[in-house]
Protein backbone atom coordinates (compact mmCIF):
# COMPACT_ATOMS: atom_id res chain seq x y z
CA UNK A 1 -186.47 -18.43 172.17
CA UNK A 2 -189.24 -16.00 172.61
CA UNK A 3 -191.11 -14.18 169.71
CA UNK A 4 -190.49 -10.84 168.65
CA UNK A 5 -193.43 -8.54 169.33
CA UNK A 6 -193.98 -4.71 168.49
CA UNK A 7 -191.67 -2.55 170.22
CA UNK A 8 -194.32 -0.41 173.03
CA UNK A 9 -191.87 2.53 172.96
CA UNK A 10 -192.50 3.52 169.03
CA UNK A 11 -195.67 1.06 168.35
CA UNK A 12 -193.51 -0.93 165.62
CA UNK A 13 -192.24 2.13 163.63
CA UNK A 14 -188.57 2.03 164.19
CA UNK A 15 -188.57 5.70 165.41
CA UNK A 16 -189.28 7.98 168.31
CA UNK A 17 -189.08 12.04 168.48
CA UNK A 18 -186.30 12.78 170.37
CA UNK A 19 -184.80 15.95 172.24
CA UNK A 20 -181.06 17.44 172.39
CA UNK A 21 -180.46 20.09 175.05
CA UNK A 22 -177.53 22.01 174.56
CA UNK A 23 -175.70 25.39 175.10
CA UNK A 24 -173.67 27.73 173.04
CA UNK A 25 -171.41 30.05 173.84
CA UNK A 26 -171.38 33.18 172.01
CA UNK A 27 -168.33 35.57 170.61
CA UNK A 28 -169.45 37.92 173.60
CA UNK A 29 -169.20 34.78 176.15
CA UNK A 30 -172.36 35.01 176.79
CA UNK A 31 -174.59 31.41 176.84
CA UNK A 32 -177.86 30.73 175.19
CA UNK A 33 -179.83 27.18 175.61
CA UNK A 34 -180.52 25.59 172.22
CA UNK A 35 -183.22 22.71 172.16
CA UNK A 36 -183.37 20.25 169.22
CA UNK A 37 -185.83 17.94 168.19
CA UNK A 38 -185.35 15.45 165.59
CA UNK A 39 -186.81 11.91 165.10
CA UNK A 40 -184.30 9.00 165.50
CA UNK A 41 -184.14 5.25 165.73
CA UNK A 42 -185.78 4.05 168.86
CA UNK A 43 -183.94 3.16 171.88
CA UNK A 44 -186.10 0.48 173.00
CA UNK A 45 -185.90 -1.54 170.17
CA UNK A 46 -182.68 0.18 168.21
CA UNK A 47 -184.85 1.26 165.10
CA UNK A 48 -185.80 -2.30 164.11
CA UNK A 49 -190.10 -1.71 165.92
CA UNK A 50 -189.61 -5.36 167.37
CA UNK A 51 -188.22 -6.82 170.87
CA UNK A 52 -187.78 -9.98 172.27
């Protein structure tokens, strides 16, 4: 079995900014883009900074 080594994708932190595009729909019916950013666990390594 291989070693783990630091996860490239978050540099062994566990976490990675991340973006969430969405749109609303207001009373009127009109539609407005909303764009979140938040930091979550990283996808390459699923928040644990180490892959295999």
């Amino acid at each position: 079995m291989s070693q783990p080594t630091t996860c490239s994708k978050c540099n062994g932190s566990g976490v990675t900014g991340q973006v969430r595009y969405t749109v609303i729909t207001k009373p009127d019916g009109s539609q407005e883009p909303v764009t979140e950013t938040f930091t979550g666990p990283c996808s390459g390594c699923n928040g644990s900074g180490r892959t295999y």
